[in-house]
Protein backbone atom coordinates (compact mmCIF):
# COMPACT_ATOMS: atom_id res chain seq x y z
CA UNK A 1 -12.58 0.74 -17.15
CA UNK A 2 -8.97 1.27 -17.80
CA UNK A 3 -8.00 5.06 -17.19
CA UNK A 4 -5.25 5.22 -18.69
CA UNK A 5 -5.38 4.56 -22.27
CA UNK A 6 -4.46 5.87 -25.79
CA UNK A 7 -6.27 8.52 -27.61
CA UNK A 8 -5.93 9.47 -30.87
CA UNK A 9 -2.36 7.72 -30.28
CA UNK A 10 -1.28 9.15 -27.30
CA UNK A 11 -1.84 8.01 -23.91
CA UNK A 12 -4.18 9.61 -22.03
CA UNK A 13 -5.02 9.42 -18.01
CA UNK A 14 -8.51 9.84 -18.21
CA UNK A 15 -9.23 12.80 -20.28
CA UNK A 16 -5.61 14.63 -19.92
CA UNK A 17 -2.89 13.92 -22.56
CA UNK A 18 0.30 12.79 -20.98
CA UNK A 19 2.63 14.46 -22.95
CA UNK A 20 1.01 17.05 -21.68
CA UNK A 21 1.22 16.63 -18.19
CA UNK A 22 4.89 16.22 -19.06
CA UNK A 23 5.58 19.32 -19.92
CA UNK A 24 3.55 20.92 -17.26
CA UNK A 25 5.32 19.43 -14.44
CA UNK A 26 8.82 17.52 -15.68
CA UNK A 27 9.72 13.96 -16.07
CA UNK A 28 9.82 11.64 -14.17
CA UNK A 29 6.36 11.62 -12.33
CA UNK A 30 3.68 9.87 -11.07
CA UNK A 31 -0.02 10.14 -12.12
CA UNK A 32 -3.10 8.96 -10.07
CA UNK A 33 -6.65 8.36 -11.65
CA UNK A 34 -9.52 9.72 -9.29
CA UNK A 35 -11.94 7.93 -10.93
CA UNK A 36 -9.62 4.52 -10.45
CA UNK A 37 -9.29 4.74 -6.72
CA UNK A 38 -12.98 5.48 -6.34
CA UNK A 39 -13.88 2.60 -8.38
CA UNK A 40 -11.72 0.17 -6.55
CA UNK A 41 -12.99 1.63 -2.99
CA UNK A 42 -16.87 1.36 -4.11
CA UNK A 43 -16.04 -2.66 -5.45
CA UNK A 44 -15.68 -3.22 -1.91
CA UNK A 45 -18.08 -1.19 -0.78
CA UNK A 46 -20.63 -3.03 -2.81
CA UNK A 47 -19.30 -6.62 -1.74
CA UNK A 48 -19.47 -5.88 1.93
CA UNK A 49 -23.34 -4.18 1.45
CA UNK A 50 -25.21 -5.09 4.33
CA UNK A 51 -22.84 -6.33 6.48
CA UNK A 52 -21.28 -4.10 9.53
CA UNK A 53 -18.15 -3.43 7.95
CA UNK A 54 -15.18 -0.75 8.07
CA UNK A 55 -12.85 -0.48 4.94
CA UNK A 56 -9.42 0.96 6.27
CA UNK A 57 -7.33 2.32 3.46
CA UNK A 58 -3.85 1.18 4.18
CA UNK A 59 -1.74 3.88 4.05
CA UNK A 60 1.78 2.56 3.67
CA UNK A 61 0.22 1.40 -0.32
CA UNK A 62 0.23 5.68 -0.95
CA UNK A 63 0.48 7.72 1.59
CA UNK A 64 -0.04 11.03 -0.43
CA UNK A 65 -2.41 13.70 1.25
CA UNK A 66 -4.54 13.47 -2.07
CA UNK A 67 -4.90 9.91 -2.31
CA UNK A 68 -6.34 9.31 1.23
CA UNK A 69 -8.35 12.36 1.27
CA UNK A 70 -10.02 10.87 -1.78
CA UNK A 71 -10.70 7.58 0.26
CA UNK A 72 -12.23 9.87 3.39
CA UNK A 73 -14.70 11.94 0.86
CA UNK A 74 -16.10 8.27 0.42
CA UNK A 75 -16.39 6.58 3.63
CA UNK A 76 -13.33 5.04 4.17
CA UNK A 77 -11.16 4.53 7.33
CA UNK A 78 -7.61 4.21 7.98
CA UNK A 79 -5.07 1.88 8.72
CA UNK A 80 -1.91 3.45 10.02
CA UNK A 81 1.45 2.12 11.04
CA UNK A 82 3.11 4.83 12.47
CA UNK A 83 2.94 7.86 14.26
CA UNK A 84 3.10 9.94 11.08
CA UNK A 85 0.80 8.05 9.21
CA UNK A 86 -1.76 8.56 11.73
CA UNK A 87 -1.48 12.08 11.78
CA UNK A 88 -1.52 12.13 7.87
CA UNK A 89 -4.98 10.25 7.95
CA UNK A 90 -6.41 12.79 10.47
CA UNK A 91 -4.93 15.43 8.43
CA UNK A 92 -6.83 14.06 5.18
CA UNK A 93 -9.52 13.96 7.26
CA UNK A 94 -10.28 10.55 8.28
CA UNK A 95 -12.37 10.55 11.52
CA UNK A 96 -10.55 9.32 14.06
CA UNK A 97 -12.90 7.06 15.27
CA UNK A 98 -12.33 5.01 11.99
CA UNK A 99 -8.58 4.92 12.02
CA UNK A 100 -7.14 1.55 13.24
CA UNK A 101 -3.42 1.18 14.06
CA UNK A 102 -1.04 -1.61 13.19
CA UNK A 103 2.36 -2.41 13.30
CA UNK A 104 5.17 -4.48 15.28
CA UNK A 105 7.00 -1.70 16.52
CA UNK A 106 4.81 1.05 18.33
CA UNK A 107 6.64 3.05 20.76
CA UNK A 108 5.23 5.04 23.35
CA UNK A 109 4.75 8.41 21.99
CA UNK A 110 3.19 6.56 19.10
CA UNK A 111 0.52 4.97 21.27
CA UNK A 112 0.18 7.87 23.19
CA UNK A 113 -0.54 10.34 20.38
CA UNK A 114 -3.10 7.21 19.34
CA UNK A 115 -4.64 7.30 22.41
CA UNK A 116 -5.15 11.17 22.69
CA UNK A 117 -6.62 10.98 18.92
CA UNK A 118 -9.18 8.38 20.19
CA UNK A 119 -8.54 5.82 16.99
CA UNK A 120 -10.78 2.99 16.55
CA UNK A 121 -8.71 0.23 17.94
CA UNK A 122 -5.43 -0.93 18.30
CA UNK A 123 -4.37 -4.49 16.58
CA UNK A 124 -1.43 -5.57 18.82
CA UNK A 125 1.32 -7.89 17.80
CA UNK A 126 2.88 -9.05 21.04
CA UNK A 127 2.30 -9.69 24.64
CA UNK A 128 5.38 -7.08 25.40
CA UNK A 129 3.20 -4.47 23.63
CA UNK A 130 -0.08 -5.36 25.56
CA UNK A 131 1.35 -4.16 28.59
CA UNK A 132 3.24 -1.29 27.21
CA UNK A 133 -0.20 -0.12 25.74
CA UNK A 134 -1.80 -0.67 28.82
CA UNK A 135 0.83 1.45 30.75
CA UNK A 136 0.00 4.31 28.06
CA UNK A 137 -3.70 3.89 28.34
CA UNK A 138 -3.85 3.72 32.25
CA UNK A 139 -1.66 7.28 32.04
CA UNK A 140 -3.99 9.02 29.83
CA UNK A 141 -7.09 7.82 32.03
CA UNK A 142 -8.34 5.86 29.43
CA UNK A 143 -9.24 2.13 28.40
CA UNK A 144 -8.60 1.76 24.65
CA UNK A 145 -10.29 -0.71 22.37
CA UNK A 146 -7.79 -3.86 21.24
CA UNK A 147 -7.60 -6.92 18.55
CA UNK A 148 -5.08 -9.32 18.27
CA UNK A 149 -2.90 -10.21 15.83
CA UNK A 150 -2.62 -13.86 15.76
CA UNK A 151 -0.37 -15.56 13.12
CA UNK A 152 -1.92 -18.68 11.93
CA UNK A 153 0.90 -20.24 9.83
CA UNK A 154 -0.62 -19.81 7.30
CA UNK A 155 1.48 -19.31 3.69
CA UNK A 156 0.03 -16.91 1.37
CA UNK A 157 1.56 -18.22 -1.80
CA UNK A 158 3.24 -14.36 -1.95
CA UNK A 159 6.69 -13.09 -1.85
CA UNK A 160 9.26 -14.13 0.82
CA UNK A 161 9.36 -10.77 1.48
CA UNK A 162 5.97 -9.59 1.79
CA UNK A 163 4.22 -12.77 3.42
CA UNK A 164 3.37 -12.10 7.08
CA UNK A 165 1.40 -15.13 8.77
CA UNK A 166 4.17 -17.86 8.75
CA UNK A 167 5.47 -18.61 12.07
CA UNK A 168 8.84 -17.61 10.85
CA UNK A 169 7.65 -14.10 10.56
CA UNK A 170 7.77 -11.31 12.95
CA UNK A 171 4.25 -10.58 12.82
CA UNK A 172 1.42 -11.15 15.13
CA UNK A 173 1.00 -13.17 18.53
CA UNK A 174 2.06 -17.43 17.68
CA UNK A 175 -0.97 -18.66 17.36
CA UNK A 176 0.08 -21.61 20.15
CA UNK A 177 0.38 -18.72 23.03
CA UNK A 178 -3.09 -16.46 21.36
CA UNK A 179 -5.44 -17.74 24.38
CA UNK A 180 -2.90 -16.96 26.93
CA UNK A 181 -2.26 -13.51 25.44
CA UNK A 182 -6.06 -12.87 25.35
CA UNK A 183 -6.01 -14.14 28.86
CA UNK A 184 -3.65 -11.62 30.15
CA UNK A 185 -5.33 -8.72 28.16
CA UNK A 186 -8.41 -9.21 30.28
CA UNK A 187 -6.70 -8.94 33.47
CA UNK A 188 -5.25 -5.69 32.38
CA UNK A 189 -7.81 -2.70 32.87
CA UNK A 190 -6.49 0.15 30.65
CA UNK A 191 -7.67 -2.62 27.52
CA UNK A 192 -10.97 -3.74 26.16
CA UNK A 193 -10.59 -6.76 24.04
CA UNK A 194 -13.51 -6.25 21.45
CA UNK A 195 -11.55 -8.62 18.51
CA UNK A 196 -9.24 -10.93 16.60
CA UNK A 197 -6.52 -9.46 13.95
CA UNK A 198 -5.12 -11.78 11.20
CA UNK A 199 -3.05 -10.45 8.09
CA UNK A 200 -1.09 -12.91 6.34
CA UNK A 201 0.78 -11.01 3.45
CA UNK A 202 0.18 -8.65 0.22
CA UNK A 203 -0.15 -9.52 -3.12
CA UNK A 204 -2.35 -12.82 -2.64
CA UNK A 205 -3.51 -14.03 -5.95
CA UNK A 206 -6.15 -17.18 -4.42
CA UNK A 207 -8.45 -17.42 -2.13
CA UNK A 208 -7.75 -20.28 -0.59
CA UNK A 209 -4.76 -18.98 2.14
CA UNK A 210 -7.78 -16.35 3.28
CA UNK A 211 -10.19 -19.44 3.60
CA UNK A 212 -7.28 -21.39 5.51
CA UNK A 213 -6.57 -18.26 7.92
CA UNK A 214 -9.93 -17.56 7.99
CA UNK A 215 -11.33 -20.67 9.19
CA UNK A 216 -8.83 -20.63 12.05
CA UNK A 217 -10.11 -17.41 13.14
CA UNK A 218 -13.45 -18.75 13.37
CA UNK A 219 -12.15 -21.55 15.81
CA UNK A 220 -10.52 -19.87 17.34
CA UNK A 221 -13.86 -17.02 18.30
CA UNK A 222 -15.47 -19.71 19.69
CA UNK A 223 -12.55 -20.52 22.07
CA UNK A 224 -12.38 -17.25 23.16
CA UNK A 225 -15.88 -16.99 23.52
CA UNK A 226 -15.86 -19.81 25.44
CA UNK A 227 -13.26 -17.96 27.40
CA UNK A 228 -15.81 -15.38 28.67
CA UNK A 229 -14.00 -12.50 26.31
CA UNK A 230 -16.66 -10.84 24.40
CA UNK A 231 -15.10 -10.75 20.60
CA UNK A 232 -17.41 -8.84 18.33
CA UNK A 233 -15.32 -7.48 15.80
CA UNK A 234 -13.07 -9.71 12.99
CA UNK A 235 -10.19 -7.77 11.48
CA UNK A 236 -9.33 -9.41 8.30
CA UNK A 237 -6.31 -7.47 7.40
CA UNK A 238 -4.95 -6.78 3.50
CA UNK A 239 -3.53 -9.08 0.71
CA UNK A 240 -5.74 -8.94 -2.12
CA UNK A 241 -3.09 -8.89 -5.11
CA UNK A 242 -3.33 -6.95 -8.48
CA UNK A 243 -2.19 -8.10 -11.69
CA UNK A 244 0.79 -6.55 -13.23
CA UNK A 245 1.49 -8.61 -15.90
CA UNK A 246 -0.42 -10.64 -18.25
CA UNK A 247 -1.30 -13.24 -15.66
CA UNK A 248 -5.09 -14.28 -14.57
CA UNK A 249 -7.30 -11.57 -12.56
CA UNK A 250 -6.72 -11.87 -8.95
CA UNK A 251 -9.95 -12.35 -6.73
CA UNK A 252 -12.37 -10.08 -6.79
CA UNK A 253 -13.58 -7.95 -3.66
CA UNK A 254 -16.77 -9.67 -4.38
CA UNK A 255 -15.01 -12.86 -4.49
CA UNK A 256 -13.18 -12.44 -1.43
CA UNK A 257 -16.29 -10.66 0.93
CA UNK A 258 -18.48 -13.86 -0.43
CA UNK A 259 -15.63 -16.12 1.07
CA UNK A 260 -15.69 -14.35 4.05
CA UNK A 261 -19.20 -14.04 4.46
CA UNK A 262 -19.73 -17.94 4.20
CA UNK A 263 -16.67 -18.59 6.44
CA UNK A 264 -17.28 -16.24 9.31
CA UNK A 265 -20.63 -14.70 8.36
CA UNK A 266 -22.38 -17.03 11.46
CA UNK A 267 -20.41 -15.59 14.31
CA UNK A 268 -22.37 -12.47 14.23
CA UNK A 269 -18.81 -9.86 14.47
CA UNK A 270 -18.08 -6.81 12.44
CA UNK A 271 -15.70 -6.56 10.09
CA UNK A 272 -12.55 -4.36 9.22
CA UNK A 273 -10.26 -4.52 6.35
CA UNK A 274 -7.23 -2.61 5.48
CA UNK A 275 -6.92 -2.58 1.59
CA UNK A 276 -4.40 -1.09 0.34
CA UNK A 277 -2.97 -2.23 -3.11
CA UNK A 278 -5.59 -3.39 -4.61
CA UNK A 279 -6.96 0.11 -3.83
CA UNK A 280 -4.19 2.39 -5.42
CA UNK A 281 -1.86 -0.38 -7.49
CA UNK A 282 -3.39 -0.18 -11.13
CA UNK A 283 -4.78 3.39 -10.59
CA UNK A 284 -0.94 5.23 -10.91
CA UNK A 285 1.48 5.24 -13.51
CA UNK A 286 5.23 6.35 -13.31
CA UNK A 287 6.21 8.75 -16.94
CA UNK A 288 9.59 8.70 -17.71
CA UNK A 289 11.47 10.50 -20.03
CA UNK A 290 14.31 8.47 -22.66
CA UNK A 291 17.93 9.82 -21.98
CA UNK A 292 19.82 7.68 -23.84
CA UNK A 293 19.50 4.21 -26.37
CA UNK A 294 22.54 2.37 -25.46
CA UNK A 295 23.39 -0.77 -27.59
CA UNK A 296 25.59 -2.94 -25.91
CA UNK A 297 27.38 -6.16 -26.56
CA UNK A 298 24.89 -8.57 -25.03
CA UNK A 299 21.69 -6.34 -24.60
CA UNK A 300 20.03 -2.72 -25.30
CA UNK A 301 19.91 -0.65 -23.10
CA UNK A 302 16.63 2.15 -22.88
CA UNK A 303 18.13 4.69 -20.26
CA UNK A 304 15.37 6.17 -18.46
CA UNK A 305 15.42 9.42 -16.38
CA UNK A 306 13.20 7.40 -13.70
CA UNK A 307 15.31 5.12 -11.34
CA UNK A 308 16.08 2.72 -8.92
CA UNK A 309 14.76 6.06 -6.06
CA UNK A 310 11.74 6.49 -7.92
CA UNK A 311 10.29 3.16 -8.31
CA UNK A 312 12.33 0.32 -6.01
CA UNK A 313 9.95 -2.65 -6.48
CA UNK A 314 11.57 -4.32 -9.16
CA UNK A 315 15.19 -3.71 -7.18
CA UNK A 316 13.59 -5.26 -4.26
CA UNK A 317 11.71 -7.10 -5.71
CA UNK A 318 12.09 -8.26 -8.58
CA UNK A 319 8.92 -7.17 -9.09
CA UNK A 320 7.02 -6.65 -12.99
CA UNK A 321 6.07 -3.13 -13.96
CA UNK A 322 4.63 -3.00 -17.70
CA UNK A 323 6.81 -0.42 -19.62
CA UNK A 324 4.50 1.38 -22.55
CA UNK A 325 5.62 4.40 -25.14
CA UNK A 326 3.31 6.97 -24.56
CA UNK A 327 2.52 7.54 -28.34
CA UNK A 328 0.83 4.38 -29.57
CA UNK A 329 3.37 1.98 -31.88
CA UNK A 330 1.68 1.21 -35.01
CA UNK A 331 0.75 -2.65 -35.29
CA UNK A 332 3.04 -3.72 -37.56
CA UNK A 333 6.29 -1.44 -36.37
CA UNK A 334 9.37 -3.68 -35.30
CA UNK A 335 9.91 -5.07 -31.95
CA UNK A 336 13.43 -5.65 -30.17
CA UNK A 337 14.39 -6.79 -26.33
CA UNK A 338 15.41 -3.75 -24.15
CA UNK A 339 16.28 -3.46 -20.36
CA UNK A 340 14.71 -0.57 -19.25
CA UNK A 341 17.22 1.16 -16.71
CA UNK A 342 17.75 4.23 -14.24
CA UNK A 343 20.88 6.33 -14.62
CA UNK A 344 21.70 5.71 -10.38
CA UNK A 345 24.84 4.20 -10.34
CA UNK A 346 23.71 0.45 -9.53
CA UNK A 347 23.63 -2.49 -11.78
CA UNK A 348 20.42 -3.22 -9.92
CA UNK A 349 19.08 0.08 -10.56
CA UNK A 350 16.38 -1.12 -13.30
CA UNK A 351 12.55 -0.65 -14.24
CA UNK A 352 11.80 -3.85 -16.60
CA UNK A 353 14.48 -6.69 -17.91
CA UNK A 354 14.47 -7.93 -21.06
CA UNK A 355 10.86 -6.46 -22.32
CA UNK A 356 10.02 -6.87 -26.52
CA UNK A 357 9.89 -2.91 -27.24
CA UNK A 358 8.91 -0.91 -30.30
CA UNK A 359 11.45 1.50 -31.31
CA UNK A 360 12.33 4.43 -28.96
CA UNK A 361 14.61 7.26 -28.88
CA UNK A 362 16.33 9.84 -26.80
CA UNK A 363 13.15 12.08 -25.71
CA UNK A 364 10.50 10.01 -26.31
CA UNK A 365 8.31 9.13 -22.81
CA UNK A 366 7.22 5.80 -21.29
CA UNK A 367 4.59 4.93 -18.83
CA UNK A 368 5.25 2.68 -16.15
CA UNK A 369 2.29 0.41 -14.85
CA UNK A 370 0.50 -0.50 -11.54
CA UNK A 371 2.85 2.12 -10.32
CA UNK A 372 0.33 3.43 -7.50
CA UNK A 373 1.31 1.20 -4.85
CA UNK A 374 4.53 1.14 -3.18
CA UNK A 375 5.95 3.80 -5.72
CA UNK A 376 6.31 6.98 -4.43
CA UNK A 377 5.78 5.98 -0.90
CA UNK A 378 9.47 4.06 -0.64
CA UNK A 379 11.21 6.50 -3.08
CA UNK A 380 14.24 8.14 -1.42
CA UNK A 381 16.59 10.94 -2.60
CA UNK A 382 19.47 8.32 -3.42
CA UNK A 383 22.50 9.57 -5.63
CA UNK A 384 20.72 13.17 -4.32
CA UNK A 385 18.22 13.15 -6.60
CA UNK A 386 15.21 15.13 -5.57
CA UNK A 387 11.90 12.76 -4.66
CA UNK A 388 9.83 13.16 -8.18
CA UNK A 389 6.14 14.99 -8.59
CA UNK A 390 2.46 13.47 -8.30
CA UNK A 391 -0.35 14.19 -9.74
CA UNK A 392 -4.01 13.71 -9.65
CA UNK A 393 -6.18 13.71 -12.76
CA UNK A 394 -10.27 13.97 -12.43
CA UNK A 395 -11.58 14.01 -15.85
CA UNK A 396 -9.87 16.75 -17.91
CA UNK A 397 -8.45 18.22 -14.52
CA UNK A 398 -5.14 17.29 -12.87
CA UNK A 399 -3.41 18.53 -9.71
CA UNK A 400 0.29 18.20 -8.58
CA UNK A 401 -0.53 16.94 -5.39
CA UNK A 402 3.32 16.58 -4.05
CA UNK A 403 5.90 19.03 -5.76
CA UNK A 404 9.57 17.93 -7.16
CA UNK A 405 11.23 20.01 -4.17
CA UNK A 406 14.49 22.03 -5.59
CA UNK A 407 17.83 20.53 -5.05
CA UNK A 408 18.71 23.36 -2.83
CA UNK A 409 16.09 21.85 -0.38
CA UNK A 410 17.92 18.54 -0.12
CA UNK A 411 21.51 20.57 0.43
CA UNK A 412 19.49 22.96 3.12
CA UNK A 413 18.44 19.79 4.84
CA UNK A 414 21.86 19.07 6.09
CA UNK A 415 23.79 21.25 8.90
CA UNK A 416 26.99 21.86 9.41
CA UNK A 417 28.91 21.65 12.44
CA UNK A 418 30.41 24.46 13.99
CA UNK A 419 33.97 23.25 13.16
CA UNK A 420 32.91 22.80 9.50
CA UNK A 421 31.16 26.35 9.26
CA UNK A 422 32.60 28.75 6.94
């Protein structure tokens, strides 16, 4: 089921026109598919049927009040990094009790507002932050429930700069010193040590660096086990990839719960899983408007009223976002190679290199794919342009769910000092 496709000739997100939409709320914007996220949520609902397991939508993927409030309606938990994603997911309302919070970095009021929530468990990443936790845990009377995160050097085939379970990265305890650290959380009493953590990137394509990190996990159970500690929980953190191009499908969630069953399924724990890509990625699209046609020397250029701000992946990235007209090309119309490019003043401020284009002109919109992960979330207000709209569609329904805030509202933001005051 793809929900966004063309209709009569003109794009449609599930049963509402995009042009549309367009003129309802502006370009550029982002538009979310209810019925996509659900879909993707159920897929690993189904896959992990009959198993004790806790799906955790990862809320750095889409953070928007909509989005996870959608995942709550359904069942799902949370995974936060941050003091304000926590209190988003609570405000969405996720139970607290099914929130679980990551990160390297947790400061004290973070894991104290954690704490006073009473979230599922905290996955800690270092042996500094096991006794800073405990500190925070003892204070507020409490004894909070903990995983792990071990890194098992383990390369997930990803991105440089989204890989996290090579010993070169920041994340997670090394997994040479992970008994030791387990060790000392048992001596400390504001901690109960109910788990392992392992997360070892996004955007993972195979299965095989989840069956490599995996199996170490298992090992490593026993050991603990062995130990005296009493793991009964497995947190298998993120990764699954999308596809944004024409490449093959990535894993399945069927695929990947099947691997995990048969890899851990004997040790008897419960499992958690913080999705978040693979939840959101291919059910958002980014419409932008055409400002310009610019033909250069060497290339043409398609200026785009979306930018660099709006959509930073393929900046950062280099990452591929499928660029579509909105009205359907006929078959046989002409092709040419375009760059697809923001008007932010930065060479790398583009949305799609060298892509084989029908013809377009000033005024004509474009869709951006697999724009529902990591779009909106990292925009910023660069060159002081205002963050853009989203919206939700549910069948012939849609909702802007965040406002385009006035540029007055980014000027207000700023003060003055009294020296400066007129």
């Amino acid at each position: 089921m793809n929900p966004f496709d063309y209709r009569g000739g003109i794009l449609h997100a599930e049963g509402v026109a995009i042009p549309g939409l367009a003129e309802a709320v502006g370009t550029p914007f982002y538009c979310y598919s209810t019925a996509a996220l659900e879909r993707q949520y159920r897929l690993y609902a189904e896959a992990f049927a009959g198993t004790d397991a806790l799906i955790c939508y990862s809320l750095k993927g889409n953070s928007n009040q909509a989005v996870i409030a959608t995942f709550a309606r359904l069942g799902a938990g949370a995974d936060v990094v941050s003091e304000g994603e926590l209190a988003r997911a609570l405000a969405a309302g996720v139970p607290a009790a099914k929130i679980v919070f990551s990160g390297v970095g947790k400061t004290r009021e973070e894991m104290a507002a954690a704490v006073k929530a009473g979230i599922r468990q905290f996955n800690v990443e270092s042996e500094p932050e096991l006794a800073r936790l405990n500190e925070v845990a003892l204070g507020a009377n409490r004894k909070v429930d903990i995983a792990i995160r071990v890194n098992p050097d383990v390369d997930a085939n990803t991105h440089a700069k989204i890989t996290t379970g090579k010993a070169e990265n920041k994340f997670g305890v090394p997994w040479s010193r992970a008994r030791e650290a387990y060790a000392r959380a048992a001596r400390m009493p504001g901690l109960r040590v109910v788990g392992v953590d392992v997360h070892i990137g996004s955007q993972i394509v195979d299965l095989a660096p989840f069956e490599t990190a995996f199996r170490k996990v298992a090992g490593l159970v026993h050991e603990l086990r062995a130990d005296g500690h009493d793991i009964t929980g497995i947190d298998l953190g993120g990764g699954l990839g999308i596809a944004y191009e024409d490449e093959e499908a990535p894993p399945s969630p069927g695929d990947y719960a099947d691997m995990a069953r048969r890899v851990l399924g004997n040790l008897g724990c419960s499992y958690t899983m913080e999705p978040g890509r693979s939840l959101v990625g291919n059910a958002g699209i980014l419409v932008s408007r055409v400002i310009y046609v610019k033909r250069g020397e060497a290339k043409t250029f398609v200026i785009l009223d979306a930018a660099m701000n709006d959509l930073i992946r393929p900046s950062l990235y280099d990452a591929h976002h499928g660029v579509i007209p909105v009205t359907e090309p006929a078959d046989n119309s002409a092709r040419e190679r375009v760059d697809f490019v923001g008007p932010v003043c930065e060479s790398g401020d583009i949305l799609g290199l060298d892509r084989l284009a029908p013809p377009l002109q000033a005024g004509d919109l474009v869709a951006i794919l697999s724009a529902g992960a990591y779009g909106a979330v990292m925009a910023s207000t660069y060159n002081s342009r205002p963050l853009i709209p989203e919206t939700l569609v549910s069948g012939e329904k849609f909702a802007v769910v965040r406002p385009r805030p006035p540029i007055e509202a980014l000027i207000a933001a700023d003060r003055l000092p009294p020296w400066l005051a007129p």
